[in-house]
Protein backbone atom coordinates (compact mmCIF):
# COMPACT_ATOMS: atom_id res chain seq x y z
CA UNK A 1 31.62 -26.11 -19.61
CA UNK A 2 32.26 -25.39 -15.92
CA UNK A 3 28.13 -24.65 -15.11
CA UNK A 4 26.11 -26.69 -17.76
CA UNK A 5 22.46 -26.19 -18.40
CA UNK A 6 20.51 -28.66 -16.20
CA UNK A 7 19.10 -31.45 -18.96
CA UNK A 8 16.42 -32.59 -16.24
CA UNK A 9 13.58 -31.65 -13.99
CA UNK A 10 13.09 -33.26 -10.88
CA UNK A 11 10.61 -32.32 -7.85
CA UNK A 12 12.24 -31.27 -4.76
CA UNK A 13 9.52 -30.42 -1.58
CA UNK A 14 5.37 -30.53 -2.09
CA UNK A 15 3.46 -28.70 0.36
CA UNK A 16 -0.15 -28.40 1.67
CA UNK A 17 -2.05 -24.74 0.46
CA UNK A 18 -1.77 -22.94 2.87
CA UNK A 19 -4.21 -23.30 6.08
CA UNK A 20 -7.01 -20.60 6.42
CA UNK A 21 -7.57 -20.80 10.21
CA UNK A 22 -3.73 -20.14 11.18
CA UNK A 23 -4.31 -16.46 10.78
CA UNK A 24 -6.06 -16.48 13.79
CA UNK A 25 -3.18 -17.46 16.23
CA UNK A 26 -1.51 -14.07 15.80
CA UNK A 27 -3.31 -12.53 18.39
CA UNK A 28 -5.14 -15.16 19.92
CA UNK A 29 -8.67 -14.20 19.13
CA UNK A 30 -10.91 -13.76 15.36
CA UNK A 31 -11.63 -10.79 16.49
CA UNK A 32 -8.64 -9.25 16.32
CA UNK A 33 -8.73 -10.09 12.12
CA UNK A 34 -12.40 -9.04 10.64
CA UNK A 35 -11.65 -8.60 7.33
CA UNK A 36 -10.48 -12.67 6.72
CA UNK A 37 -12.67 -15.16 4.98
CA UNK A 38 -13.10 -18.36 5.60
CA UNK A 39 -13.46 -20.39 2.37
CA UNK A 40 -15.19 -23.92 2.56
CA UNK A 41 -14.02 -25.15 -0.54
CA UNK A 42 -10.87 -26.27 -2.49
CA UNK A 43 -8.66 -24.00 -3.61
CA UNK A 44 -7.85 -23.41 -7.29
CA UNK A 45 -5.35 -20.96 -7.83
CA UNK A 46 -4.86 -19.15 -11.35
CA UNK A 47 -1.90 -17.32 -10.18
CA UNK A 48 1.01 -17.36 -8.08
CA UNK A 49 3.67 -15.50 -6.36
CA UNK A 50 6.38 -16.19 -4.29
CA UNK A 51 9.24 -14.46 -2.61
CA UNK A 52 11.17 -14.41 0.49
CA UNK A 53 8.57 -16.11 2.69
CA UNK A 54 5.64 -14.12 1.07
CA UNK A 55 2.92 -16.23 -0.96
CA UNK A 56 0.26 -14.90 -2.64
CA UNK A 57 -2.43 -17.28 -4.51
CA UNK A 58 -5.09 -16.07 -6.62
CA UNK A 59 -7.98 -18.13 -5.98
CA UNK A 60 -11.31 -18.50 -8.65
CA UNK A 61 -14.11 -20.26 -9.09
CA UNK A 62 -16.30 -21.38 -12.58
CA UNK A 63 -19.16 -19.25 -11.39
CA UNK A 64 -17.60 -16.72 -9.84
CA UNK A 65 -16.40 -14.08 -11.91
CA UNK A 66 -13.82 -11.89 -9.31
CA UNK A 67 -11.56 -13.52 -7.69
CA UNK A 68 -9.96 -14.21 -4.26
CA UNK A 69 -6.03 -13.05 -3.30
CA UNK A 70 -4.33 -15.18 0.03
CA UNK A 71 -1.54 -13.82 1.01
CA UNK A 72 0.21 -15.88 3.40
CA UNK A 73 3.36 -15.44 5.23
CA UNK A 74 5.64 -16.94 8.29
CA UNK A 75 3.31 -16.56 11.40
CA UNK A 76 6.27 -14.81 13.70
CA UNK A 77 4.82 -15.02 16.92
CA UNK A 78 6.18 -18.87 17.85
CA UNK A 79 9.58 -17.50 17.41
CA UNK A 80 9.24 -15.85 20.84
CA UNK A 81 8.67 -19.20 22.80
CA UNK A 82 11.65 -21.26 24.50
CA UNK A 83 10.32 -24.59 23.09
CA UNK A 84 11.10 -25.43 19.76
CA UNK A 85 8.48 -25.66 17.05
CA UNK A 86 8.11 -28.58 14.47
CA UNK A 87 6.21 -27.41 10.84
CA UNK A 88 5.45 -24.55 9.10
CA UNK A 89 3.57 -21.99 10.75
CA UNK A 90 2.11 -19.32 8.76
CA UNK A 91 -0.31 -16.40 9.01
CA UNK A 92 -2.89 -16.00 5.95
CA UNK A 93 -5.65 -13.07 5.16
CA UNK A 94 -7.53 -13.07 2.29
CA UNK A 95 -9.06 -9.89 0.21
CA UNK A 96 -11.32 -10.37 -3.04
CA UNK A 97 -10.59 -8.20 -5.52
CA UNK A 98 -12.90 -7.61 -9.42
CA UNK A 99 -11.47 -9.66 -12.28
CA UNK A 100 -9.44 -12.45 -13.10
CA UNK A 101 -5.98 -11.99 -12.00
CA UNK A 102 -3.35 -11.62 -14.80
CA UNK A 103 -0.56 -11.00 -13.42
CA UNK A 104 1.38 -10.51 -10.26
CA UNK A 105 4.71 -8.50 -8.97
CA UNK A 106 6.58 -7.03 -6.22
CA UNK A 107 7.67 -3.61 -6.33
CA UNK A 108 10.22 -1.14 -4.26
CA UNK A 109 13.84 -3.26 -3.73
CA UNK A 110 14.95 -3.74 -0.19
CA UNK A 111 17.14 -1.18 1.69
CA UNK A 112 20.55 -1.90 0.88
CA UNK A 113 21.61 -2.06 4.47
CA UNK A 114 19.02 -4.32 5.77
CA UNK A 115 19.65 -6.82 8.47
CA UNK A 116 19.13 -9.39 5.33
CA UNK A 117 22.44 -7.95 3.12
CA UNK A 118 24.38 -6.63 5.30
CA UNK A 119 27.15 -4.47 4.26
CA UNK A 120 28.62 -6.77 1.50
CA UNK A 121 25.21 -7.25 0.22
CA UNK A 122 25.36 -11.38 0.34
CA UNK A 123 22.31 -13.06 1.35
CA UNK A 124 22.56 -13.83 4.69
CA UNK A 125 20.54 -16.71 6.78
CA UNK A 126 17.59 -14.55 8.70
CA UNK A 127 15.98 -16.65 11.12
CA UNK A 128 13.33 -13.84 12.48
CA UNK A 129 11.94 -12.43 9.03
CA UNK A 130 10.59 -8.97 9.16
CA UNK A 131 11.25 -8.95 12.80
CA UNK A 132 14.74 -8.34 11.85
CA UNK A 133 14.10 -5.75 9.59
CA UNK A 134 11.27 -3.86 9.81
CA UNK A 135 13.37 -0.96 11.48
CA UNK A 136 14.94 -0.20 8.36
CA UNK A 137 12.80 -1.43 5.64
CA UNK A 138 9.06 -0.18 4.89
CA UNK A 139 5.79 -2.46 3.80
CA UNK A 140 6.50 -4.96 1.05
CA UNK A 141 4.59 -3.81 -1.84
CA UNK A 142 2.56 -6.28 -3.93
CA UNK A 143 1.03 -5.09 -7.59
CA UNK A 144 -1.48 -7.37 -9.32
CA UNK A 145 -2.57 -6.53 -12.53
CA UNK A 146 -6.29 -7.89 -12.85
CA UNK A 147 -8.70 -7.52 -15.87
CA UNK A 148 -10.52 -4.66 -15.02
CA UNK A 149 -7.54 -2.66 -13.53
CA UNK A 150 -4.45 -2.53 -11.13
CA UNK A 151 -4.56 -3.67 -7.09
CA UNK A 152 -1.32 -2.44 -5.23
CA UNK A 153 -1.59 -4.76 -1.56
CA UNK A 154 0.69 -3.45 1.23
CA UNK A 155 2.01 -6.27 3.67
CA UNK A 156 1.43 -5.08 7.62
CA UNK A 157 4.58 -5.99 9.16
CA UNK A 158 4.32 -7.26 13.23
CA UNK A 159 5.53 -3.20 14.36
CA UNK A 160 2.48 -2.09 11.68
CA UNK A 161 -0.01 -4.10 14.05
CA UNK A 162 1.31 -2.58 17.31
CA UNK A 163 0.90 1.01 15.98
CA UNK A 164 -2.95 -0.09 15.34
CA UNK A 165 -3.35 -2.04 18.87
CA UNK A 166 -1.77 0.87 20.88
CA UNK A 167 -4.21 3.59 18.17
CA UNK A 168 -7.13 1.46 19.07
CA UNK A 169 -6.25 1.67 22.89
CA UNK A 170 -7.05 -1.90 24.02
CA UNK A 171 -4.73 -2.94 27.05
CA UNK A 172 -6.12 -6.44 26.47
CA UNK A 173 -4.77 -6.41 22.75
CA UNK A 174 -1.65 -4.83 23.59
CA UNK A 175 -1.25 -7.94 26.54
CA UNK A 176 -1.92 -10.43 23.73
CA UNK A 177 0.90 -9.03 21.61
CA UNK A 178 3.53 -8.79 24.12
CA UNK A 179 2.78 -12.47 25.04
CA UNK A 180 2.31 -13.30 21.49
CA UNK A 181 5.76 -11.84 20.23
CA UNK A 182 7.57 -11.77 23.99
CA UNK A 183 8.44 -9.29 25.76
CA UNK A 184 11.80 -8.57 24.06
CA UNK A 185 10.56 -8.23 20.51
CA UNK A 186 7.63 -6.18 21.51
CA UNK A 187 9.84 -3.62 23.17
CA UNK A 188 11.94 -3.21 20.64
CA UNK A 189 8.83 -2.69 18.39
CA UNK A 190 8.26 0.05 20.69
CA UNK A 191 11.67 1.57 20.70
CA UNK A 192 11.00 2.04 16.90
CA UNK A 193 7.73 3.63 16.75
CA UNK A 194 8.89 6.00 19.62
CA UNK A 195 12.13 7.14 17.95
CA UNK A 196 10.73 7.30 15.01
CA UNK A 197 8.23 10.39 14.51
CA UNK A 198 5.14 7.96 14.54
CA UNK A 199 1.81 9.35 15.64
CA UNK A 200 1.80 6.97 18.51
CA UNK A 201 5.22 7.57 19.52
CA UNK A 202 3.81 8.82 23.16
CA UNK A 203 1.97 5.52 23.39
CA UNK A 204 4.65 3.35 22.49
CA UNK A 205 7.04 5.08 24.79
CA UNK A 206 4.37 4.73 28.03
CA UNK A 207 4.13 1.15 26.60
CA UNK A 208 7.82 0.57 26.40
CA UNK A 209 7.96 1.95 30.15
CA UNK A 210 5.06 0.06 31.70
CA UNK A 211 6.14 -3.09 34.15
CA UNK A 212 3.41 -4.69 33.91
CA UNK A 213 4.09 -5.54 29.58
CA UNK A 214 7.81 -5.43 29.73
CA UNK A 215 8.43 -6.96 33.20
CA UNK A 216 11.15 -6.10 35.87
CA UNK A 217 14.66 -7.72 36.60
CA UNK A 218 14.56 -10.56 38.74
CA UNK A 219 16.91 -13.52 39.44
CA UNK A 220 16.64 -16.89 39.91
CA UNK A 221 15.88 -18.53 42.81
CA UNK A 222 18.62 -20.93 44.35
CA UNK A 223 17.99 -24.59 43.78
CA UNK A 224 18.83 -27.46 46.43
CA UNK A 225 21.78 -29.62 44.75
CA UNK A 226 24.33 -31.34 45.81
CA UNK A 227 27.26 -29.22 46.87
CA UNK A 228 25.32 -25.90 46.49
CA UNK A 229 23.00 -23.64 48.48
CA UNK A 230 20.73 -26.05 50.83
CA UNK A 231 23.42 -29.28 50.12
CA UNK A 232 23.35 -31.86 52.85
CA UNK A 233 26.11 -31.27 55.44
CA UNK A 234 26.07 -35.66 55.82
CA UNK A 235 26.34 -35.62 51.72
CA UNK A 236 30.39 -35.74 51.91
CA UNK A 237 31.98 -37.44 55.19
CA UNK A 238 32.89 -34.82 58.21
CA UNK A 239 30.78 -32.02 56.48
CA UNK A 240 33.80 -31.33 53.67
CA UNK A 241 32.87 -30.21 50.78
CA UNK A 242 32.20 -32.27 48.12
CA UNK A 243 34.11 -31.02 44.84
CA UNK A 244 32.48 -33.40 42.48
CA UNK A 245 29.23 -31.37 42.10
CA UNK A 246 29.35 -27.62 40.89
CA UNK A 247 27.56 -24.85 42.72
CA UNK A 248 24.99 -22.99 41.42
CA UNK A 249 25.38 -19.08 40.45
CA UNK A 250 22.08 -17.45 40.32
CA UNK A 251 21.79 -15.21 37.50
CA UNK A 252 20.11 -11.53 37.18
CA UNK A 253 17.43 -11.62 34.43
CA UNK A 254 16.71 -8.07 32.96
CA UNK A 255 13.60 -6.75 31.79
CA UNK A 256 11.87 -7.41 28.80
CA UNK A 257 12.66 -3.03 28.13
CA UNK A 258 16.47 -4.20 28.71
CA UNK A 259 16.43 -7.05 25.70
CA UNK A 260 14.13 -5.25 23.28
CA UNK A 261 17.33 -2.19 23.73
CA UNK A 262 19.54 -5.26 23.35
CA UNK A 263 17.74 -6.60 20.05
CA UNK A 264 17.40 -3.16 18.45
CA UNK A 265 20.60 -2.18 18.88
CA UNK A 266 22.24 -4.96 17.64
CA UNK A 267 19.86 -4.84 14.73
CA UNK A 268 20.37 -1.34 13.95
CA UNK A 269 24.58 -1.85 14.05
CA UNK A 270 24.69 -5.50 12.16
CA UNK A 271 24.49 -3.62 9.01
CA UNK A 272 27.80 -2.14 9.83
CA UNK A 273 29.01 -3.77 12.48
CA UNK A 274 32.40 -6.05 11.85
CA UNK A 275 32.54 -4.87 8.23
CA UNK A 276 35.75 -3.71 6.48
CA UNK A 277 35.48 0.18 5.56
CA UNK A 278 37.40 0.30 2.29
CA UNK A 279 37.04 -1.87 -0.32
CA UNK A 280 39.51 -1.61 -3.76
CA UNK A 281 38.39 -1.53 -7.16
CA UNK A 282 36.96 -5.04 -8.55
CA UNK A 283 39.67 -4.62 -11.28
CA UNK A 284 42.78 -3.86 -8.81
CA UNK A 285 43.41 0.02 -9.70
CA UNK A 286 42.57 3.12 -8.45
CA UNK A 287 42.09 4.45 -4.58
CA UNK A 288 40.07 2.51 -1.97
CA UNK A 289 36.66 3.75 -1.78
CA UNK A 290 34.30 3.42 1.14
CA UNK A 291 31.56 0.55 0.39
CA UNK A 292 28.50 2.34 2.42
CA UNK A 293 26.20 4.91 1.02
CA UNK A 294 26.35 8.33 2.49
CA UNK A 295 22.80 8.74 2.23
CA UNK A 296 22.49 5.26 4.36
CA UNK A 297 25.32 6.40 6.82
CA UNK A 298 23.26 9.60 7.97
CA UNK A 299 20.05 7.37 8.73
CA UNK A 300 21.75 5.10 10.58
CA UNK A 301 23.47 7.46 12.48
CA UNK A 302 20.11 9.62 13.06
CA UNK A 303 18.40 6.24 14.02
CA UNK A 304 20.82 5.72 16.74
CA UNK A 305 21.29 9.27 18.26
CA UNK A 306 17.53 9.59 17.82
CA UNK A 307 17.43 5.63 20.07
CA UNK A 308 20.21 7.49 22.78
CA UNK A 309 18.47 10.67 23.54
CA UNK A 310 15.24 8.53 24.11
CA UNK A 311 16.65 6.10 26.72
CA UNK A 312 19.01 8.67 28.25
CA UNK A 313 16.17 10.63 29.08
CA UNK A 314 14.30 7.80 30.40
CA UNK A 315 16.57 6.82 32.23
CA UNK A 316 17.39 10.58 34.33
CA UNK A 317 13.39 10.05 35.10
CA UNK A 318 13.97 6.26 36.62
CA UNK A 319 16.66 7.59 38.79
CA UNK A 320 14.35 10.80 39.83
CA UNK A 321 11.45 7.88 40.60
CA UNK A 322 13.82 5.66 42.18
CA UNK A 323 14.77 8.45 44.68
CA UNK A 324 11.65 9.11 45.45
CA UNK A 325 9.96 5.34 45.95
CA UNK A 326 13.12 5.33 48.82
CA UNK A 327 12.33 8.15 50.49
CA UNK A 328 8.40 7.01 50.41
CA UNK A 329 10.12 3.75 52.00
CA UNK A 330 11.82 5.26 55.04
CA UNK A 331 8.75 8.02 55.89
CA UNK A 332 6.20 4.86 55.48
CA UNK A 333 8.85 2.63 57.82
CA UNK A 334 9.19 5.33 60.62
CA UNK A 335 5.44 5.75 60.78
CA UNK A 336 5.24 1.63 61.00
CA UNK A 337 8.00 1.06 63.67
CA UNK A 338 5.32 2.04 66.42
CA UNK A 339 3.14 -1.38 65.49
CA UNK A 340 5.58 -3.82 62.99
CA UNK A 341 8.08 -6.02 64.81
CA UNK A 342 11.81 -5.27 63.75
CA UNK A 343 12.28 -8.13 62.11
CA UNK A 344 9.46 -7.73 59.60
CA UNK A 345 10.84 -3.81 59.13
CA UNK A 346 14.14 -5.81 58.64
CA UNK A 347 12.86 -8.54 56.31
CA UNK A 348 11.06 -6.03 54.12
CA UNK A 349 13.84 -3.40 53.84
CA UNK A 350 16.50 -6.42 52.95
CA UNK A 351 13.96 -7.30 50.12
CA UNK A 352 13.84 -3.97 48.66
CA UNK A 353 17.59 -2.87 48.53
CA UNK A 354 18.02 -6.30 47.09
CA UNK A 355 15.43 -5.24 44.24
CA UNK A 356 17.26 -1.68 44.12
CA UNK A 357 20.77 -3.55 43.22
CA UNK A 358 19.42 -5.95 39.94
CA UNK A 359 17.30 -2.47 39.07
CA UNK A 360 21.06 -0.89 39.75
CA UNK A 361 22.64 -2.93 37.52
CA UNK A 362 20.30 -2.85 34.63
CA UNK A 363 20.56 0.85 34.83
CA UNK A 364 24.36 0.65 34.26
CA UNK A 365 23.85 -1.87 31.48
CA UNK A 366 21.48 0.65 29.90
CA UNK A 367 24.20 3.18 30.36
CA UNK A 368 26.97 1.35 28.55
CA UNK A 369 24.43 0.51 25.48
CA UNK A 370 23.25 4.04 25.34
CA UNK A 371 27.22 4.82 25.17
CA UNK A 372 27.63 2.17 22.71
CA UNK A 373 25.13 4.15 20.43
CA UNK A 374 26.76 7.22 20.89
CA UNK A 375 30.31 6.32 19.97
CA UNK A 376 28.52 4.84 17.18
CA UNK A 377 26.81 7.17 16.03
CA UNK A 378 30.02 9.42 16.19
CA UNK A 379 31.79 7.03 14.27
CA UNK A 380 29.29 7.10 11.34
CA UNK A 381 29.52 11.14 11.44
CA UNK A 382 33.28 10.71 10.82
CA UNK A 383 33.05 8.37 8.43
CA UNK A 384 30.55 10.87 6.72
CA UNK A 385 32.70 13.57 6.87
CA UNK A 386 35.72 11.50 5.37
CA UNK A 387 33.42 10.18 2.24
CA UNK A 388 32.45 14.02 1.62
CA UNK A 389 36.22 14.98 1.72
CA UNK A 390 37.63 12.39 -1.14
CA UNK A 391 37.64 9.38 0.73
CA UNK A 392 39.84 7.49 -1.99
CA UNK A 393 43.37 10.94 -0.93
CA UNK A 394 42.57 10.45 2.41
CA UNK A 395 43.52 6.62 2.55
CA UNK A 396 46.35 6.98 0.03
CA UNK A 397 48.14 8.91 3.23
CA UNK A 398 47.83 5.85 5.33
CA UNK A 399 50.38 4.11 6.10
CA UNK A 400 50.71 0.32 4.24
């Protein structure tokens, strides 16, 4: 036979249980996590389950007649940091429940157009976890069946934690998730909870907007190297230029606000994006027919209109603030011309038009992503329209 039945049984990876204390590094302080428990004892687990990252042990004890659950997943917040990590990293809570644990299951399938399928539905790698899909896809729903009843355990994704942090109204505990995370990821965390109806949507749009979390464009500073900016004039022979070393281009860094856009974006368009329409029949007959679900087609394109009109209007009331900080500028510089020196007046004005121009250019990227979303988005309508009309006639007019 092409596939036989394996004949042996060999053990491929062992692993440590899973660490009680790393549950603590997801925002930097116990007291973020009050509910965990600490056990100081071995663990002997009566029941398992495991799927897609997500462990949950059910831990007992001989005298003890309830029983412990740990669920433990991929801590996400080292993902955000430039240097690369070595090990497994994971975040674990703990919740007794009565009863000995029977027997345990996940319920509620995945969106089928989550960043994990994709439109073909193949299984796709997914470095980031739930970061990459938690826009689309609710909690992950646990049941566990115990003997004196039924437990249903609801997983708090990363964007599940900033709703509570910006609820709970701690600027500290916001701080220590946009560090945690980076500045990228938590703004796109934002961008979802404010486009998407949540009670804290005003929050997480003043969060989204605020500097001092999300950071400001900035570029790097020129370096001293041979050939560039600040090269030795002796360092080639009669001050020519020395073709041998390259020159370095300093680069404009957007804000954090910029690359969370950036990241939801893309993650809201890589279920469709680069995907063939029309697929045929598996068996060769028939009409094409269009492989997305028209039901799926008119969130997506309500999640992106919905992500437009927000940064569209933010951005009209940057451009009304920008006006204004300039015209502050030139009042505050005619009133100091009497007692500052020209040069500092100089100096200081050269420093902000040079901040204006990387804020200038940020603004146009936002403009060509919030276009992006649109055309989208109008795209997707189309599309809608066509699978309403008999999808299947309307290609058989194409030409081959």
């Amino acid at each position: 036979t092409p596939n036989p039945r394996p004949t042996t049984l060999a053990v491929a990876h062992t692993r440590a249980p899973p660490s009680q204390m790393t549950a603590l590094n997801r925002l930097g302080a116990p007291s973020d996590f009050p509910g965990l428990m600490m056990p100081q004892r071995a663990l002997q687990v009566e029941k398992a389950f495991y799927c897609d990252g997500l462990m949950l042990l059910a831990d007992v004890h001989e005298q003890d007649p309830n029983c412990n659950l740990i669920m433990s997943d991929r801590d996400l917040t080292h993902m955000a940091h430039d240097q690369p990590q070595r090990g497994l990293r994971e975040a674990v809570a703990s919740q007794a429940v009565s009863g000995r644990v029977l027997a345990i299951s996940e319920v509620g399938p995945p969106s089928s157009m989550s960043s994990n399928n994709g439109a073909m539905g193949h299984k796709t790698i997914n470095p980031r976890g739930e970061l990459s899909t938690q826009h689309i896809s609710g909690q992950r729903k646990l049941v566990v069946v115990t003997s004196e009843g039924m437990v249903e355990l609801h997983k708090v994704r990363p964007v599940d934690v900033l709703e509570q942090l910006l609820e709970g109204g701690s600027k500290e505990h916001l701080e220590n998730f946009f560090k945690s995370y980076g500045k990228e990821e938590a703004a796109a965390m934002c961008l979802i909870l404010a486009t998407n109806h949540s009670p804290v949507a005003k929050l997480a749009a003043a969060a989204y907007e605020d500097a001092a979390l999300v950071g400001e464009p900035w570029v790097e500073d020129e370096l001293s190297c041979p050939g560039g900016a600040g090269a030795d004039e002796n360092s080639a022979p009669f001050g020519a230029h020395n073709y041998a070393y390259a020159v370095r281009v300093r680069e404009v860094h957007f804000s954090g606000a910029h690359q969370g856009l950036v990241l939801h974006a893309s993650r809201l368009l890589n279920s469709v994006w680069d995907f063939p329409v029309a697929v045929m029949p598996k068996d060769g007959s028939g009409s094409l027919s269009c492989r997305f679900q028209m039901s799926e087609l008119e969130k997506l394109e309500k999640k992106l209109l919905a992500v437009e009109k927000f940064v569209s209007e933010w951005r009209r009331g940057e451009s009304t603030n920008q006006v204004a900080r300039w015209g502050n500028l030139a009042q505050a510089g005619g009133q100091m011309s009497a007692s500052v020196p020209l040069n500092h007046m100089r100096s200081r004005l050269h420093k902000t038009r040079k901040v204006d121009y990387f804020y200038l250019q940020e603004a146009r990227s936002f403009s060509s992503l919030a276009q992006l979303m649109q055309l989208a988005a109008q795209a997707l309508l189309l599309l809608h329209t066509l699978c309403k009309h008999h999808f299947g006639r309307s290609t058989l007019k194409l030409d081959a």
